[in-house]
C-alpha atoms as a PDB file:
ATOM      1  CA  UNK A   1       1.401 -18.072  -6.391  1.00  0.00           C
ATOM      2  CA  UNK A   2       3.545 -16.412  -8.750  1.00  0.00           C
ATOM      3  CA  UNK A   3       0.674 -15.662 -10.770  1.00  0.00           C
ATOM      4  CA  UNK A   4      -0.821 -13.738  -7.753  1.00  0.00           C
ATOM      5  CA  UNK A   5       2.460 -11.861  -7.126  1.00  0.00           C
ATOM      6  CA  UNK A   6       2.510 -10.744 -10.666  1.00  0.00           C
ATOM      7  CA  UNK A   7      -0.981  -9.546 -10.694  1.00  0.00           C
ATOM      8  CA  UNK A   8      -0.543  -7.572  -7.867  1.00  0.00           C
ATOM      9  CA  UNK A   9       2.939  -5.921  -8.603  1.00  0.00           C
ATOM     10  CA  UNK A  10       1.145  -5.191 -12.174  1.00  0.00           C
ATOM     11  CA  UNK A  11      -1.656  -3.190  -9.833  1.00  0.00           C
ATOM     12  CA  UNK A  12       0.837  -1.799  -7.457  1.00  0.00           C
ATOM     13  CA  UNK A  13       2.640  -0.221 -10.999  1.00  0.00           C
ATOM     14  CA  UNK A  14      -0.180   1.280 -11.964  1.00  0.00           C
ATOM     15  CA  UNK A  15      -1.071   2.717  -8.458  1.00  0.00           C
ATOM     16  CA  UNK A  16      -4.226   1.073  -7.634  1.00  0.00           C
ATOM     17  CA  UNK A  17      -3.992  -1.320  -4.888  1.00  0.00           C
ATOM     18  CA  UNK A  18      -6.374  -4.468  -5.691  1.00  0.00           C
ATOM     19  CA  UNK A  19      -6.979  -4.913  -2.407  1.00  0.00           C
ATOM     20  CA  UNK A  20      -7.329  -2.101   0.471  1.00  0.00           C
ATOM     21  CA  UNK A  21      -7.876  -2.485   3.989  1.00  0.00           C
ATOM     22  CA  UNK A  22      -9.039   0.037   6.292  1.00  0.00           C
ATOM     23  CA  UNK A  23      -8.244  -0.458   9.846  1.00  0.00           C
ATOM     24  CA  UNK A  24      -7.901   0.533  13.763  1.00  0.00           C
ATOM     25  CA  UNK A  25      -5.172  -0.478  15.905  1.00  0.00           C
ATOM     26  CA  UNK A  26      -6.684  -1.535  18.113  1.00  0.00           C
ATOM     27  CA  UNK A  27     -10.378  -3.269  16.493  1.00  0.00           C
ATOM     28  CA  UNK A  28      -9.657  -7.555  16.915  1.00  0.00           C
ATOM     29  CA  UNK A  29     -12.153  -8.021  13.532  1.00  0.00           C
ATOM     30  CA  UNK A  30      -9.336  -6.142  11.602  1.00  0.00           C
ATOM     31  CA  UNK A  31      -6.078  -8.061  12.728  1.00  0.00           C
ATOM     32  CA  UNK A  32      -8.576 -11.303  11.706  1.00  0.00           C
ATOM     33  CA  UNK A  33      -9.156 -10.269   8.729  1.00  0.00           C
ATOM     34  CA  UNK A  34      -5.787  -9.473   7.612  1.00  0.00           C
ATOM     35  CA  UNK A  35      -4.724 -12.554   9.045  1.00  0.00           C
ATOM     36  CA  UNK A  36      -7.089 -14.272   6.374  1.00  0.00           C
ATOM     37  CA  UNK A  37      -5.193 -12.086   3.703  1.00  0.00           C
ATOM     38  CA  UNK A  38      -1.858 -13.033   4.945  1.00  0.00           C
ATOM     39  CA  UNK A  39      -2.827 -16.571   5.219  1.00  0.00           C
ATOM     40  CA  UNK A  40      -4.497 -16.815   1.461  1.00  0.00           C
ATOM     41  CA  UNK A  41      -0.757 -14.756   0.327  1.00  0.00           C
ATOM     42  CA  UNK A  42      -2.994 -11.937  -0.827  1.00  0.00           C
ATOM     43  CA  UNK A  43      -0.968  -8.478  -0.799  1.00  0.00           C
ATOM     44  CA  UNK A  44      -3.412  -5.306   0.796  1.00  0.00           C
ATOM     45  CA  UNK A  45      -2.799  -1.854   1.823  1.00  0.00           C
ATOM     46  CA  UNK A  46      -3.621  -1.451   5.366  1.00  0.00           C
ATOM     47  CA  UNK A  47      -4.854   1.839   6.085  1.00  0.00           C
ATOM     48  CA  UNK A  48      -5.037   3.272   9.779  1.00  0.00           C
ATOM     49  CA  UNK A  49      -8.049   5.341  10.166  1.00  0.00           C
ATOM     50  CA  UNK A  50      -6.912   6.750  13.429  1.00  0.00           C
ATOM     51  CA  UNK A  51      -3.619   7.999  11.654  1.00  0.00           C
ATOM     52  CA  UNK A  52      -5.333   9.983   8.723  1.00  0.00           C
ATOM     53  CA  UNK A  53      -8.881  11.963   8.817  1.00  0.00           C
ATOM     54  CA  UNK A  54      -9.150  11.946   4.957  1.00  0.00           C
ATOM     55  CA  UNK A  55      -8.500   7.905   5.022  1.00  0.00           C
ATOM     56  CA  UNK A  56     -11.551   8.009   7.464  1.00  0.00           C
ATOM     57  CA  UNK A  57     -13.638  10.101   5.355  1.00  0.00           C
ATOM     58  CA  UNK A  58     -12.811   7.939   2.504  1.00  0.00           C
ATOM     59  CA  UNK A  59     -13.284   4.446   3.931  1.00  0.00           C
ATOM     60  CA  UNK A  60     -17.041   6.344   5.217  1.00  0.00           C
ATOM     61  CA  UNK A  61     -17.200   7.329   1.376  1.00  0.00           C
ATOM     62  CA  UNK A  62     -16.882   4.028   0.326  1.00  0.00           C
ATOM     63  CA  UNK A  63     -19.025   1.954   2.987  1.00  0.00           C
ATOM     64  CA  UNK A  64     -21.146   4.346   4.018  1.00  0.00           C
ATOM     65  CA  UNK A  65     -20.456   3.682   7.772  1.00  0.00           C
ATOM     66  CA  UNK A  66     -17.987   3.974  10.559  1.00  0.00           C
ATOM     67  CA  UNK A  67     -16.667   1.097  11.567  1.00  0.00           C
ATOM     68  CA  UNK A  68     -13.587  -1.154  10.556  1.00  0.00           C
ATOM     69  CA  UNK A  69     -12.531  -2.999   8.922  1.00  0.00           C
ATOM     70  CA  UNK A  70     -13.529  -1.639   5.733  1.00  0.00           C
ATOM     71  CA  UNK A  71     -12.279  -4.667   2.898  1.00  0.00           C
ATOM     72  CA  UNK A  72     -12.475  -3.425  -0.895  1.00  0.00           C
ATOM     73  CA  UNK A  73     -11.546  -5.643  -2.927  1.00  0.00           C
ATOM     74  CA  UNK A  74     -11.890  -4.992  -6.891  1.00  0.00           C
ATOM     75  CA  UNK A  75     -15.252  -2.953  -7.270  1.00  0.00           C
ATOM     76  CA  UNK A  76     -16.599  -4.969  -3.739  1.00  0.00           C
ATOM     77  CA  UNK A  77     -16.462  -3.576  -0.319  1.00  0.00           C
ATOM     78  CA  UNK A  78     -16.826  -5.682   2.672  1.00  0.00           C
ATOM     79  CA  UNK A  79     -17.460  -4.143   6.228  1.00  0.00           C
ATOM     80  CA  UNK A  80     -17.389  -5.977   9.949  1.00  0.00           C
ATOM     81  CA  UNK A  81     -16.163  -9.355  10.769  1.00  0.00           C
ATOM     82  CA  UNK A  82     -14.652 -11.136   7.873  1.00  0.00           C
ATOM     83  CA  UNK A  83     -16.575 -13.985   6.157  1.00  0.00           C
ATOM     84  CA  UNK A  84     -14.224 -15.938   4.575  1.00  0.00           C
ATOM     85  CA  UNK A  85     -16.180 -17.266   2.177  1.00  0.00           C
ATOM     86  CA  UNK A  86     -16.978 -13.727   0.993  1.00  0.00           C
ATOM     87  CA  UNK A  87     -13.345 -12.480   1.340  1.00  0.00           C
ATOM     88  CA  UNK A  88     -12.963 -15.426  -1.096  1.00  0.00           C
ATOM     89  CA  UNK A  89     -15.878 -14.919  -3.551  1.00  0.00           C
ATOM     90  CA  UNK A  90     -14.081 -10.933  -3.884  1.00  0.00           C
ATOM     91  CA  UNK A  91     -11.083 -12.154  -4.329  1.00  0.00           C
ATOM     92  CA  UNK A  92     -12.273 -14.315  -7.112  1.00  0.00           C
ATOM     93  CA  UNK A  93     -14.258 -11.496  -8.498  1.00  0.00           C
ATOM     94  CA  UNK A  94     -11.079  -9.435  -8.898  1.00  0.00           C
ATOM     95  CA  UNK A  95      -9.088 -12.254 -10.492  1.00  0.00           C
ATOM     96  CA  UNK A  96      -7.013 -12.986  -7.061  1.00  0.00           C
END
């Protein structure tokens, strides 16, 4: 665990968040998949898309589509209903 903390206080320092999030209020896919996050101890920015157009435009940058969530983690995005096992598998990827 303290391992993880470290790693992601190092990213945090440099400004890059390891793992972001991008999210609606109100969407039940995203409060499940953060629940995984919170669950494996894995630290994210959650970012509202219904707070901020260019965090819209961005997560559509990045996935190519409109709908949340919107996981990257490392250089892998992940869109729709969370697979654990692939949350997992991304997390591994990026050294979480």
């Amino acid at each position: 665990m303290s391992n993880l903390i470290d790693k992601a206080k190092r990213a945090l320092h440099r400004g890059t968040p390891l793992v972001r999030i991008y999210t609606q209020p109100t969407c039940a896919a995203c409060r499940s998949a953060k629940a995984y996050l919170d669950q494996k101890g894995v630290a994210y920015q959650d970012i509202d898309v219904t707070r901020d157009p260019a965090a819209l435009q961005e997560m559509r940058r990045v996935s190519g589509l409109r709908i949340t969530p919107v996981l990257v983690i490392g250089d892998r995005v992940l869109t729709g209903e969370p697979d654990p096992a692939a949350i997992d598998a991304a997390l591994a990827a990026a050294g979480l």
